[in-house]
PDB file of N, CA and C in Angstrom:
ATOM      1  N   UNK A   1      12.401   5.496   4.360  1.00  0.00           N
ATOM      2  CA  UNK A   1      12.006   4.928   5.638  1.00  0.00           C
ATOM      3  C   UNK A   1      11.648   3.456   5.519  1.00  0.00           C
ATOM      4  N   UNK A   2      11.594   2.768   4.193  1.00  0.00           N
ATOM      5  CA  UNK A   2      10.776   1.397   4.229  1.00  0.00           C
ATOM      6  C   UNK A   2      11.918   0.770   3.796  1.00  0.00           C
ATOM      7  N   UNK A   3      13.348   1.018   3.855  1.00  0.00           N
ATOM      8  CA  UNK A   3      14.493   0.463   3.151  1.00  0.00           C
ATOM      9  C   UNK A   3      14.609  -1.019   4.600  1.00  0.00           C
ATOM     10  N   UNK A   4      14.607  -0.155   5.809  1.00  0.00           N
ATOM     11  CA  UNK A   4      14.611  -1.278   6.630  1.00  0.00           C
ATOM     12  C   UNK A   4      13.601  -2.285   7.284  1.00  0.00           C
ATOM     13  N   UNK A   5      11.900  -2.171   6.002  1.00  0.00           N
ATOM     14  CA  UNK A   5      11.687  -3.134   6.037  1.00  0.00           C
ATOM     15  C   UNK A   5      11.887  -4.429   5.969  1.00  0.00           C
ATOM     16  N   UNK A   6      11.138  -5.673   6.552  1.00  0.00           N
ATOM     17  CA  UNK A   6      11.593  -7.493   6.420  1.00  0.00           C
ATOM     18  C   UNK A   6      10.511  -7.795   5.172  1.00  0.00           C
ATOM     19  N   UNK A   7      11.299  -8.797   4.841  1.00  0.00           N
ATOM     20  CA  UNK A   7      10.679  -9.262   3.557  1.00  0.00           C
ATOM     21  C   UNK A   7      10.075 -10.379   4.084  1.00  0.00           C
ATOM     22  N   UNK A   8       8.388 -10.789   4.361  1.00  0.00           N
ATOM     23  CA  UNK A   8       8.123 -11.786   4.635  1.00  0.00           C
ATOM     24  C   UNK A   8       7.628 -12.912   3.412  1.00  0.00           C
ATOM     25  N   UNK A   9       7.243 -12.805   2.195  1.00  0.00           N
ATOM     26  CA  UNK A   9       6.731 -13.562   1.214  1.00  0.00           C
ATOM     27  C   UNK A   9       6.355 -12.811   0.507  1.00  0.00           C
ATOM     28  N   UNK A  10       6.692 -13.448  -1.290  1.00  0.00           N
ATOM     29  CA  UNK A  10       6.123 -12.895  -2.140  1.00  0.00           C
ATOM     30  C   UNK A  10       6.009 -11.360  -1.959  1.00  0.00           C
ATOM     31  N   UNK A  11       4.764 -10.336  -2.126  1.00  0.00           N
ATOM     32  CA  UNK A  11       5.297  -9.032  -2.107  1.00  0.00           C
ATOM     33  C   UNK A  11       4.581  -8.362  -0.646  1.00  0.00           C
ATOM     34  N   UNK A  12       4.684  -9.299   0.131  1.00  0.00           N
ATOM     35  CA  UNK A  12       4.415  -8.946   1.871  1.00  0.00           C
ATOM     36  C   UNK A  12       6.114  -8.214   2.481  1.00  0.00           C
ATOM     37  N   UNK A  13       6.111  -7.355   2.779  1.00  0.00           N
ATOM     38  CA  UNK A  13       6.571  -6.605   3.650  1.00  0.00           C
ATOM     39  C   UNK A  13       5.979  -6.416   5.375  1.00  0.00           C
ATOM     40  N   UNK A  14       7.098  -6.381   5.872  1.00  0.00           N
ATOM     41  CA  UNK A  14       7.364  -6.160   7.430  1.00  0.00           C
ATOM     42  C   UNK A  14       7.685  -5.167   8.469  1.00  0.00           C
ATOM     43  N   UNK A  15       6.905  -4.075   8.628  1.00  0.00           N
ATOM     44  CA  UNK A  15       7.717  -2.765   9.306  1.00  0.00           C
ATOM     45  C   UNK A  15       7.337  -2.412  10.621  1.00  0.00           C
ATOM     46  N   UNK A  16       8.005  -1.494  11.337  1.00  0.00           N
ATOM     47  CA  UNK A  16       7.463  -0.957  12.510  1.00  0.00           C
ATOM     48  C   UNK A  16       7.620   0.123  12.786  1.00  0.00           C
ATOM     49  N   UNK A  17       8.070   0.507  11.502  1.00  0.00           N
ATOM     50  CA  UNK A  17       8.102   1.846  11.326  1.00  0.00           C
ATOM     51  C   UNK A  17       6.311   3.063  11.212  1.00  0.00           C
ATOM     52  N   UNK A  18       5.601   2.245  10.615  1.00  0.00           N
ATOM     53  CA  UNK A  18       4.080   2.414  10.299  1.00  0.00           C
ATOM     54  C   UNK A  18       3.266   2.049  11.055  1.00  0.00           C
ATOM     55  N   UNK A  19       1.898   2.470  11.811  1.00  0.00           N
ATOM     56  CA  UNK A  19       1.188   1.831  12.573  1.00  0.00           C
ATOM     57  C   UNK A  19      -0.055   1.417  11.738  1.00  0.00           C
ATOM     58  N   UNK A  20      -0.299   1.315  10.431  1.00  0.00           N
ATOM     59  CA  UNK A  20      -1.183   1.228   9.611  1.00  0.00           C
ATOM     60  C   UNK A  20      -0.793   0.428   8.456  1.00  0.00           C
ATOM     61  N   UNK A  21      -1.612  -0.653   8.061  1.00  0.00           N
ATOM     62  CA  UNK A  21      -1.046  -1.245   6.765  1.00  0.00           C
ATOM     63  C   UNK A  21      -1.168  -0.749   5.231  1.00  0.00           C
ATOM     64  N   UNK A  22      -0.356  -0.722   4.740  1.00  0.00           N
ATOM     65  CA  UNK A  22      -0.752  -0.062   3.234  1.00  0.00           C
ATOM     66  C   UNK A  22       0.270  -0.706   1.708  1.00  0.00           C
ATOM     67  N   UNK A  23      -0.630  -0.107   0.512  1.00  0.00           N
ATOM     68  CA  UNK A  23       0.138  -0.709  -0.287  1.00  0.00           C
ATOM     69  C   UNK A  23       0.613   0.772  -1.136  1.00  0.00           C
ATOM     70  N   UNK A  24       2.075  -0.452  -1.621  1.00  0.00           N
ATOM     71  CA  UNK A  24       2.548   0.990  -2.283  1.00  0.00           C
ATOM     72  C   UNK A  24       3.636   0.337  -3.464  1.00  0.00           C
ATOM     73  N   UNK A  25       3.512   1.154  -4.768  1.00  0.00           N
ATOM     74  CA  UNK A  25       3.625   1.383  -5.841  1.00  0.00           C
ATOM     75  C   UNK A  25       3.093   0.723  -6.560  1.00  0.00           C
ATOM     76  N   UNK A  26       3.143   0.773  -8.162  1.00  0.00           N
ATOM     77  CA  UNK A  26       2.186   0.806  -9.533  1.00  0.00           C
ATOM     78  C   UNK A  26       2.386  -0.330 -10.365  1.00  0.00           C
ATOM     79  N   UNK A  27       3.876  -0.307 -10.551  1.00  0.00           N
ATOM     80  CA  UNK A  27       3.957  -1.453 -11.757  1.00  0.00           C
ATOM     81  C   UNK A  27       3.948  -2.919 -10.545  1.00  0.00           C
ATOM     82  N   UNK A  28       4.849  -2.675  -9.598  1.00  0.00           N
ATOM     83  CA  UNK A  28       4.834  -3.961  -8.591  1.00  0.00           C
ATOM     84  C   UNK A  28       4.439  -3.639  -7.716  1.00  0.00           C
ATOM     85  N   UNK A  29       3.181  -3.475  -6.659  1.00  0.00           N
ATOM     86  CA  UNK A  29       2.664  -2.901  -5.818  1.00  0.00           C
ATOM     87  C   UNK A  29       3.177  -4.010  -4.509  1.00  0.00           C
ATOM     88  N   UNK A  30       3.557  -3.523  -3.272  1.00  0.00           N
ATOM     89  CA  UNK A  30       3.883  -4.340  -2.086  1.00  0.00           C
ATOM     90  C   UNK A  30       3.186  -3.784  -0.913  1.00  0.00           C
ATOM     91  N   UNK A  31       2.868  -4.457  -0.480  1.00  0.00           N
ATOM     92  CA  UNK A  31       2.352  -4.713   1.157  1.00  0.00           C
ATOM     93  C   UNK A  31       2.848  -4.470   2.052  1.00  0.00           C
ATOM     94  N   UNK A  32       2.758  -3.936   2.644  1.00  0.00           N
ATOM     95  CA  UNK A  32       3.717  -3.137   4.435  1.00  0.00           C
ATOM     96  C   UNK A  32       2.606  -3.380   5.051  1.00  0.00           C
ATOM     97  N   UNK A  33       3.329  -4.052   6.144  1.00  0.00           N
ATOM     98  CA  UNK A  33       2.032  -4.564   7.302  1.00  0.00           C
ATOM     99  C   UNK A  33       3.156  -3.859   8.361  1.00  0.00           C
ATOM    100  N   UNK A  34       2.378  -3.553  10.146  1.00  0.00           N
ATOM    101  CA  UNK A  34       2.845  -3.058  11.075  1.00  0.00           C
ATOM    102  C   UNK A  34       3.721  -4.366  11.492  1.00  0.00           C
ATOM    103  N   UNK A  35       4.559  -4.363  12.371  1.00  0.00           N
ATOM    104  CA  UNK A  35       5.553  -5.765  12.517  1.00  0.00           C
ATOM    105  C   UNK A  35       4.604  -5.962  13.704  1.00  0.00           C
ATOM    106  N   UNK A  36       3.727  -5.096  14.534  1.00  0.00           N
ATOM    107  CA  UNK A  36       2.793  -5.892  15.287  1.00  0.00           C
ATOM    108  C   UNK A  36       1.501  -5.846  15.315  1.00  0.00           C
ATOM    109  N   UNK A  37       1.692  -6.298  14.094  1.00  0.00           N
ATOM    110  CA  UNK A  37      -0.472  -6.828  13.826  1.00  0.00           C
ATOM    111  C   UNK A  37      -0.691  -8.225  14.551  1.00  0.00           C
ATOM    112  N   UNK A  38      -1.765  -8.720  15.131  1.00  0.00           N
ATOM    113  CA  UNK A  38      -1.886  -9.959  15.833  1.00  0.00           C
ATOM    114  C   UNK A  38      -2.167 -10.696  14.478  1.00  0.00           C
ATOM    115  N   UNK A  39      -1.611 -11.968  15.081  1.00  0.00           N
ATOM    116  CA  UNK A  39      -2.127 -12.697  13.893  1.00  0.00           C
ATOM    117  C   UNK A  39      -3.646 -12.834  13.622  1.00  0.00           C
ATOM    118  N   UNK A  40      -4.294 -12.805  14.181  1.00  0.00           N
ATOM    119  CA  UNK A  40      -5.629 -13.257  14.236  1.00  0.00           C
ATOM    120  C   UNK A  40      -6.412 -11.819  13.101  1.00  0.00           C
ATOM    121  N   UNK A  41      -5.585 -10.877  13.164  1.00  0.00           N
ATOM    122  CA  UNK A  41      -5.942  -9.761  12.120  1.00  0.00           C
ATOM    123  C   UNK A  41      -5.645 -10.007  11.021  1.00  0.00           C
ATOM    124  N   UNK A  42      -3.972 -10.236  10.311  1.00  0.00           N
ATOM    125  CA  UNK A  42      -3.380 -10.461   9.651  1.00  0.00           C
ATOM    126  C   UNK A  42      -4.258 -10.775   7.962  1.00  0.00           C
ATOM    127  N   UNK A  43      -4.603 -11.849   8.430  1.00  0.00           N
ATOM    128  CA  UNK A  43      -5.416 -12.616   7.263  1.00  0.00           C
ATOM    129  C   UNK A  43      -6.900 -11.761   6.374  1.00  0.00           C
ATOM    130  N   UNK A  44      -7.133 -11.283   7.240  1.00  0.00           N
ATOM    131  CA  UNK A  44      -8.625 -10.138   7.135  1.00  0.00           C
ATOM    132  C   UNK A  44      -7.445  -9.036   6.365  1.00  0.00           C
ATOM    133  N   UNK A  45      -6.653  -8.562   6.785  1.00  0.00           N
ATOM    134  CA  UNK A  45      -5.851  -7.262   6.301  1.00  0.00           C
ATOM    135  C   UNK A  45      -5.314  -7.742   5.249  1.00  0.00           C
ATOM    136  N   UNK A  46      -4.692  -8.670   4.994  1.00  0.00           N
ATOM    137  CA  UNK A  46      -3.924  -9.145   3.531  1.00  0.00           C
ATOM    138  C   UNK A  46      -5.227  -8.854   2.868  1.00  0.00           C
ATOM    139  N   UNK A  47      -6.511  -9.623   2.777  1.00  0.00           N
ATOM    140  CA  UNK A  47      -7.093  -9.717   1.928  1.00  0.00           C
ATOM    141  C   UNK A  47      -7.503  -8.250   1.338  1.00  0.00           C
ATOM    142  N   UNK A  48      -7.803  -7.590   2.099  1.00  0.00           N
ATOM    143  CA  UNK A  48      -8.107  -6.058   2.286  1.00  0.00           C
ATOM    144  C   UNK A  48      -7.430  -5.021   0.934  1.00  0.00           C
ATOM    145  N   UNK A  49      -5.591  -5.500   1.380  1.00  0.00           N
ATOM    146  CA  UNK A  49      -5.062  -4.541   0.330  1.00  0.00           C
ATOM    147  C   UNK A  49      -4.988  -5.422  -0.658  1.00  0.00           C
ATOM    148  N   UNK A  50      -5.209  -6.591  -0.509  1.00  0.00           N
ATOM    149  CA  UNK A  50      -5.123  -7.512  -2.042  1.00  0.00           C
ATOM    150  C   UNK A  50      -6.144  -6.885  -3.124  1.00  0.00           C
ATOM    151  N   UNK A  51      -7.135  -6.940  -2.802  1.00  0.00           N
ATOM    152  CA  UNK A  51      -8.545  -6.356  -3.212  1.00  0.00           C
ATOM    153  C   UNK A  51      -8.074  -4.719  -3.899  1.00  0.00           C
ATOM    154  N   UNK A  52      -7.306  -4.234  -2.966  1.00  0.00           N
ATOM    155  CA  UNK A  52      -7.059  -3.026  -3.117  1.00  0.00           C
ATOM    156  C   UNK A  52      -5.753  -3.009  -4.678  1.00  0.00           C
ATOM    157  N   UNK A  53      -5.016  -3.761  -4.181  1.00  0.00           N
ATOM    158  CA  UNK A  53      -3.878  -4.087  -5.936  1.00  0.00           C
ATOM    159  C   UNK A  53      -4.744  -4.697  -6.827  1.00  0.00           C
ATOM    160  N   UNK A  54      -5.942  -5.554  -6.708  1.00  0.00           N
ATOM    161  CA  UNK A  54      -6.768  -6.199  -7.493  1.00  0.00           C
ATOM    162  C   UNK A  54      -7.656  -5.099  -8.866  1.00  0.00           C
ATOM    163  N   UNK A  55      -8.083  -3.901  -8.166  1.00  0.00           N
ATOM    164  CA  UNK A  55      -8.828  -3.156  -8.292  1.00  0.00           C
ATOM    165  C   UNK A  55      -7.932  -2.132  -8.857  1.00  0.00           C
ATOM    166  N   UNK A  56      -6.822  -2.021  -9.148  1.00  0.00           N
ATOM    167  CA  UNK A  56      -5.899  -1.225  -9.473  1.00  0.00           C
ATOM    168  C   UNK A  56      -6.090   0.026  -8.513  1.00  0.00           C
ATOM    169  N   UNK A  57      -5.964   0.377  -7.771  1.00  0.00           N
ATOM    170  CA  UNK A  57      -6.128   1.438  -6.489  1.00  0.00           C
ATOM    171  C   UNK A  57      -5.292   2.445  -6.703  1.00  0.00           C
ATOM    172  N   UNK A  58      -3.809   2.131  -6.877  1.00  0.00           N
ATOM    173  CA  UNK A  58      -2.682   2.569  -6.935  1.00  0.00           C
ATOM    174  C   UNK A  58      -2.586   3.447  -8.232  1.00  0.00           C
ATOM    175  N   UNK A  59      -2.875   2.801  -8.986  1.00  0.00           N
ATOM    176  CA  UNK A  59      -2.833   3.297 -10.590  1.00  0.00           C
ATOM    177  C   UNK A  59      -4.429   4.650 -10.950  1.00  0.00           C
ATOM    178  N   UNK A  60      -5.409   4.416  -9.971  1.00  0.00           N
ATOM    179  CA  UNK A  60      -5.999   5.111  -9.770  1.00  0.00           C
ATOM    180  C   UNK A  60      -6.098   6.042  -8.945  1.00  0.00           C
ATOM    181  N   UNK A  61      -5.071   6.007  -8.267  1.00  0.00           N
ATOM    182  CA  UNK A  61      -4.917   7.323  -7.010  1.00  0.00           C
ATOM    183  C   UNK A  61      -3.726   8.184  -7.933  1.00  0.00           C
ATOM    184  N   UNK A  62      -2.875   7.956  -9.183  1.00  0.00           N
ATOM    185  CA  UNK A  62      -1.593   8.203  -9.003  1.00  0.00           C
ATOM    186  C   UNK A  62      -2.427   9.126 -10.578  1.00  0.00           C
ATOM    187  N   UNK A  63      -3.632   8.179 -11.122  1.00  0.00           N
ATOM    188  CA  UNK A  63      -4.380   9.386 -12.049  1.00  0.00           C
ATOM    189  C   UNK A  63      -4.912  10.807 -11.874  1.00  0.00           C
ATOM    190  N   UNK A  64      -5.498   9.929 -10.355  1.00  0.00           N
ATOM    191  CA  UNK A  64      -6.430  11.362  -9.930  1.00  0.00           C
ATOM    192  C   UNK A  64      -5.383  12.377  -9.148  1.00  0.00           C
ATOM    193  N   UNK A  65      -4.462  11.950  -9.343  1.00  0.00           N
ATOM    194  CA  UNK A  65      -3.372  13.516  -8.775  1.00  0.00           C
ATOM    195  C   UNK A  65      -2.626  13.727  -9.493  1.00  0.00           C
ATOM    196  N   UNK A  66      -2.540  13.278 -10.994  1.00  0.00           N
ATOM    197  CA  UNK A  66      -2.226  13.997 -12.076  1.00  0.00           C
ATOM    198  C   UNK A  66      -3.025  14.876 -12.488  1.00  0.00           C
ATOM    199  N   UNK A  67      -4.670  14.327 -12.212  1.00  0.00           N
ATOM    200  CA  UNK A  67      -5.197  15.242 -12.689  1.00  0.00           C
ATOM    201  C   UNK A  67      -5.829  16.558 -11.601  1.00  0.00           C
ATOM    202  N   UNK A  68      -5.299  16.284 -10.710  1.00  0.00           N
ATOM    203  CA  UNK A  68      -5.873  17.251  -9.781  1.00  0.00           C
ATOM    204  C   UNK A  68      -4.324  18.701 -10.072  1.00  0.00           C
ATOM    205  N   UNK A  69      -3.073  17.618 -10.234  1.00  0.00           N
ATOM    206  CA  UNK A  69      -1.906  18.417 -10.520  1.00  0.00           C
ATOM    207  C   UNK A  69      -2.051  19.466 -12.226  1.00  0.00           C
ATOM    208  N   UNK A  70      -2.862  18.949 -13.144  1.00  0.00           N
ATOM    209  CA  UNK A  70      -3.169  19.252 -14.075  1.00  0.00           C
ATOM    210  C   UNK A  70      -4.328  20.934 -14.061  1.00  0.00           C
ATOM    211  N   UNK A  71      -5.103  20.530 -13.185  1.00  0.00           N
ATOM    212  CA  UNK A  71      -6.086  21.534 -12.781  1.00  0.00           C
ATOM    213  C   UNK A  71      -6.028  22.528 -11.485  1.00  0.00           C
ATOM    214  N   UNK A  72      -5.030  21.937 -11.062  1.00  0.00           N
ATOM    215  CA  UNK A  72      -4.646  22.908  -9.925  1.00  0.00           C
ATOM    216  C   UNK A  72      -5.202  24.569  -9.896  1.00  0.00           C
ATOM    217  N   UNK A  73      -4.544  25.409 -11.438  1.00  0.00           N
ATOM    218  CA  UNK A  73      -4.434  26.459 -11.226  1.00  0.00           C
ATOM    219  C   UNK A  73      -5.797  26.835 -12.884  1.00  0.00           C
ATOM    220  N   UNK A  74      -6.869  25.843 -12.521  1.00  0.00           N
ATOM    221  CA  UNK A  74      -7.898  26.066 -13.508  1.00  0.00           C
ATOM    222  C   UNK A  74      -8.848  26.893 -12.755  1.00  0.00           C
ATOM    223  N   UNK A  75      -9.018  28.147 -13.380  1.00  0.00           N
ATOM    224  CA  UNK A  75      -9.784  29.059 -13.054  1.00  0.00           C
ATOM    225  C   UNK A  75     -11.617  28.045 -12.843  1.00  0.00           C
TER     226      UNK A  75
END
């Protein structure tokens, strides 16, 4: 579904497919913003998921459901 995202800069993405901004994947993590966020939001939200790739987020969500996949069927 994000194939026909726009590439706006660096690893900013463009969709309107999503009504929510988010980041997504591990080794190169990218940015999907809604194609209609006002600008006046924009800047507050970049910083938001920046913080969020900063903090490794991604690499820590993708642990904790290995390990939840790991324990699934732990008595």
């Amino acid at each position: 579904r994000l194939k026909h995202a726009v590439h706006e800069k660096d690893n900013i993405w463009r969709t309107d497919l999503f009504g929510t901004p988010f980041v997504l994947g591990f080794l190169h993590p990218k940015i999907y913003l809604p194609a209609n966020l006002s600008p006046g939001d924009t800047p507050h939200i970049l910083l938001h998921e920046q913080i969020h790739i900063r903090r490794h987020d991604p690499l820590w969500k993708l642990l904790a459901f290995c390990i939840l996949c790991m324990h699934w069927f732990n008595p």
